[in-house]
C-alpha atoms as a PDB file:
ATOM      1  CA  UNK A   1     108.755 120.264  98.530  1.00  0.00           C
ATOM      2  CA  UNK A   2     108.115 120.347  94.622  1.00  0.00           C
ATOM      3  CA  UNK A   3     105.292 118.527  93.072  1.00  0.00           C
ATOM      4  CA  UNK A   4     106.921 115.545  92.202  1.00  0.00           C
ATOM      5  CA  UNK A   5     108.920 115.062  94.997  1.00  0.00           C
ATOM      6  CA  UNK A   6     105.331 115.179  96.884  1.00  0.00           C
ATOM      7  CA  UNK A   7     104.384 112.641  94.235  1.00  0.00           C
ATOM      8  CA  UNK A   8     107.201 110.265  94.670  1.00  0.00           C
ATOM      9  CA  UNK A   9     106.169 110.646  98.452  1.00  0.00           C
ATOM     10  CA  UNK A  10     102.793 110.052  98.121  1.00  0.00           C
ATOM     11  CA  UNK A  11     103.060 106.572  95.653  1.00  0.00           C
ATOM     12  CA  UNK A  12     106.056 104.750  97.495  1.00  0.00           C
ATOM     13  CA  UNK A  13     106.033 102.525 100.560  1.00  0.00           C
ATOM     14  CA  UNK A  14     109.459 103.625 101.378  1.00  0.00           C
ATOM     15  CA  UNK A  15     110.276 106.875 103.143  1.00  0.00           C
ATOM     16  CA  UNK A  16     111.524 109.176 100.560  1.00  0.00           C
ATOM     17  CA  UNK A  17     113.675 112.106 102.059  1.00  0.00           C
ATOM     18  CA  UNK A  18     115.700 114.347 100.251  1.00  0.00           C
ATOM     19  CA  UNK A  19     119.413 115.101 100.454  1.00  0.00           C
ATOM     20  CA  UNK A  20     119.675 118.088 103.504  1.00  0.00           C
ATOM     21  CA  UNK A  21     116.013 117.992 104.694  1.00  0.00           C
ATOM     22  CA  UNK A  22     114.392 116.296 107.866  1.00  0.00           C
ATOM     23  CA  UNK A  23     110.941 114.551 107.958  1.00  0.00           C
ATOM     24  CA  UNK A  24     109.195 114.160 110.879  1.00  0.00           C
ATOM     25  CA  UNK A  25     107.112 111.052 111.157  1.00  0.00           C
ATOM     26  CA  UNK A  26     105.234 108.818 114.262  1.00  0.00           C
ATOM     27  CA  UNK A  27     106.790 105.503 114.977  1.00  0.00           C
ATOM     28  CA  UNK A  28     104.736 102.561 114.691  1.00  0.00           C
ATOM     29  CA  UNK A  29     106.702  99.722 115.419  1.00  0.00           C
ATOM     30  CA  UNK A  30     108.800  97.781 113.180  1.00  0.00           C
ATOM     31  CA  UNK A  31     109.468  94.106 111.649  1.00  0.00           C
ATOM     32  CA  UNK A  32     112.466  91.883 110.415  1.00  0.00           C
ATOM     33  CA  UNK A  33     112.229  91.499 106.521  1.00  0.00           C
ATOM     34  CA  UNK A  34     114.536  89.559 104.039  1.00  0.00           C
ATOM     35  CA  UNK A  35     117.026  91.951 102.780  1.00  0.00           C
ATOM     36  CA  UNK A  36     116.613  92.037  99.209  1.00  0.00           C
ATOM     37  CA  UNK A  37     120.181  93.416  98.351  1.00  0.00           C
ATOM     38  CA  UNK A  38     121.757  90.200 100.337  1.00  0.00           C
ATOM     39  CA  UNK A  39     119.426  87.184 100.344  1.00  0.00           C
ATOM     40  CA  UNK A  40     119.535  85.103 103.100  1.00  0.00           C
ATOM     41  CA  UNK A  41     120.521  88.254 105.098  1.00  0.00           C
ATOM     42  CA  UNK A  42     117.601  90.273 107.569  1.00  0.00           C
ATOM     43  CA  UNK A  43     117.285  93.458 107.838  1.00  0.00           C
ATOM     44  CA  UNK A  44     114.374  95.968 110.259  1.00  0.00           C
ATOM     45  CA  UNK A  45     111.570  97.083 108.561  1.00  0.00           C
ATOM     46  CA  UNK A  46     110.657 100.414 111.044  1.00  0.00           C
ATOM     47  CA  UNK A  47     107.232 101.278 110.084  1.00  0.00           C
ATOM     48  CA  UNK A  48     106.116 104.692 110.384  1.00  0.00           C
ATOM     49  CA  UNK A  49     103.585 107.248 109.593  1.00  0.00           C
ATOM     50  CA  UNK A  50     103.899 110.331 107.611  1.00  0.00           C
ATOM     51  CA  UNK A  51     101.008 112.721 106.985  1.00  0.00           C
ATOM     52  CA  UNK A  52      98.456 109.457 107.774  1.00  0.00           C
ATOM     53  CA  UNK A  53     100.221 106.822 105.787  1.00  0.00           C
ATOM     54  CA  UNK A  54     102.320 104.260 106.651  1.00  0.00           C
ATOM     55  CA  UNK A  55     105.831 104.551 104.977  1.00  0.00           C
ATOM     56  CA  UNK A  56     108.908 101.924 105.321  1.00  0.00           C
ATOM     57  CA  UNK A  57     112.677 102.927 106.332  1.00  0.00           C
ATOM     58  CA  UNK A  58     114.870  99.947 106.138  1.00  0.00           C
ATOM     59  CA  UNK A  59     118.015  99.359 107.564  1.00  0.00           C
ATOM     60  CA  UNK A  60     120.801  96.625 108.797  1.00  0.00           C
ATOM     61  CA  UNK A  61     122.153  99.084 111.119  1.00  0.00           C
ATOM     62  CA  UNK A  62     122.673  98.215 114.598  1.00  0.00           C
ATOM     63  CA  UNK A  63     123.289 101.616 115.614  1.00  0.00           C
ATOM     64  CA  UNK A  64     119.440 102.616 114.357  1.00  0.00           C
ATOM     65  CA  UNK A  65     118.543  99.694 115.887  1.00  0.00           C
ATOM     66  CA  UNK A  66     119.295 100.952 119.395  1.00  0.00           C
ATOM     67  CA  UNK A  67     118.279 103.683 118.399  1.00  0.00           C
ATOM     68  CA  UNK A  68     114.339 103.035 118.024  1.00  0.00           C
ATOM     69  CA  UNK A  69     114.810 100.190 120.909  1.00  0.00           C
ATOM     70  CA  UNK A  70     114.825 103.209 122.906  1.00  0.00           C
ATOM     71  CA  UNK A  71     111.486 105.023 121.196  1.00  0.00           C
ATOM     72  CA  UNK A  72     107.883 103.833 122.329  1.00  0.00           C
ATOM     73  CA  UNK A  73     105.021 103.733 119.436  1.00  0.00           C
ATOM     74  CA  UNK A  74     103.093 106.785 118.897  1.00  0.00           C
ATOM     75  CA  UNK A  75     105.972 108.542 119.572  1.00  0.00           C
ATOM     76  CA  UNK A  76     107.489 111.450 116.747  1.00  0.00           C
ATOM     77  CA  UNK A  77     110.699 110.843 115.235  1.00  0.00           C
ATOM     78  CA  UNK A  78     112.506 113.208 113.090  1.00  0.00           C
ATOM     79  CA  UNK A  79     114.996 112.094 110.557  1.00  0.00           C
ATOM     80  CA  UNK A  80     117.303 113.922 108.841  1.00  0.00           C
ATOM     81  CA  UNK A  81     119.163 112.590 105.629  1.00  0.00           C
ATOM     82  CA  UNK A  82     122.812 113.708 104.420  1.00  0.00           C
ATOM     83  CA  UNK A  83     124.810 112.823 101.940  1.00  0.00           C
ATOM     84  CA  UNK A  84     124.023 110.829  98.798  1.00  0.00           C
ATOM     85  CA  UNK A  85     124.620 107.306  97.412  1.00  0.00           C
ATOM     86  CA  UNK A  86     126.835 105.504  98.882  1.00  0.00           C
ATOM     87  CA  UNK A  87     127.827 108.568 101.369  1.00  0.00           C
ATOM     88  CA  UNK A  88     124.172 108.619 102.856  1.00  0.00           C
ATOM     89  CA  UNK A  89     123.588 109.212 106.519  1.00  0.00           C
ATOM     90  CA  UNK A  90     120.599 109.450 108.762  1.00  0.00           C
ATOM     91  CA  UNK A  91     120.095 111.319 111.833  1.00  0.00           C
ATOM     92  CA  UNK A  92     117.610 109.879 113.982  1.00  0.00           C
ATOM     93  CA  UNK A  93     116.545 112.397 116.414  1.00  0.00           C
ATOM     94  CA  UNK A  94     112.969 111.883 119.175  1.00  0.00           C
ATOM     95  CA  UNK A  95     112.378 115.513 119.850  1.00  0.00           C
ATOM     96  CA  UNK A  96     113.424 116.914 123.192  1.00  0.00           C
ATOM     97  CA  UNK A  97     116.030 114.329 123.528  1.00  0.00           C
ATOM     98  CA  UNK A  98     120.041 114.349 122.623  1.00  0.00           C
ATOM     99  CA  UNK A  99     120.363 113.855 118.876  1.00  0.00           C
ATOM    100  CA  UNK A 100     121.519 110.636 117.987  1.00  0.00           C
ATOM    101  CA  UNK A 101     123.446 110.007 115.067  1.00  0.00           C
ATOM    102  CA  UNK A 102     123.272 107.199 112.517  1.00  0.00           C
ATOM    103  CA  UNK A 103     127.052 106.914 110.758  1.00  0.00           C
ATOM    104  CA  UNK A 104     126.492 103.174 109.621  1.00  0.00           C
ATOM    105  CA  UNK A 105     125.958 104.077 106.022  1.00  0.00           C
ATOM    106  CA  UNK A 106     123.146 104.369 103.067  1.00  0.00           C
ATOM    107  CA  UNK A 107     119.660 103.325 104.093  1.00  0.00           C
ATOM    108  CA  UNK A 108     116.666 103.245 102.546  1.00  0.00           C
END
């Protein structure tokens, strides 16, 4: 990771994951939020922790939804970003269980 992709880590709320890499974070629960991009519309805030801080991955997915139904808090997640703008996916994978794929779109 270069220095200001560290930096752009380290000073945003949001999970920031580059194009081809994986992170892997704890899961600490989540929370419905107004999505922004659609008012009136909800979306899940999944909260989780990265090197001790809390960081934000949003998404309207339903697929990701199930997804983290299925993952208890405290427990390590790894996600793995491809693509890029409107071609972003996310893999969302709980270690030493069958990868599960996320094809619903971009995500934050």
């Amino acid at each position: 990771m270069g220095a200001l992709t560290k930096w752009a880590q380290d000073n945003s709320p949001f999970l920031k994951i580059p194009e081809g890499e994986y992170v892997s974070v704890i899961y600490r629960g989540y929370k419905e939020v107004e999505d922004q991009r659609n008012p009136g519309e909800m979306k899940i805030r999944y909260i989780l922790e990265l090197n001790g801080k809390a960081k934000w991955f949003e998404s309207r997915s339903g697929r990701i939804a199930m997804i983290f139904d299925s993952i208890v808090e405290g427990q390590e997640v790894v996600i793995t970003k491809t693509g890029e703008g409107n071609k972003t996916r996310y893999e969302v994978e709980v270690p030493g269980k069958e990868k599960e794929k996320e094809s619903a779109g971009k995500k934050k």
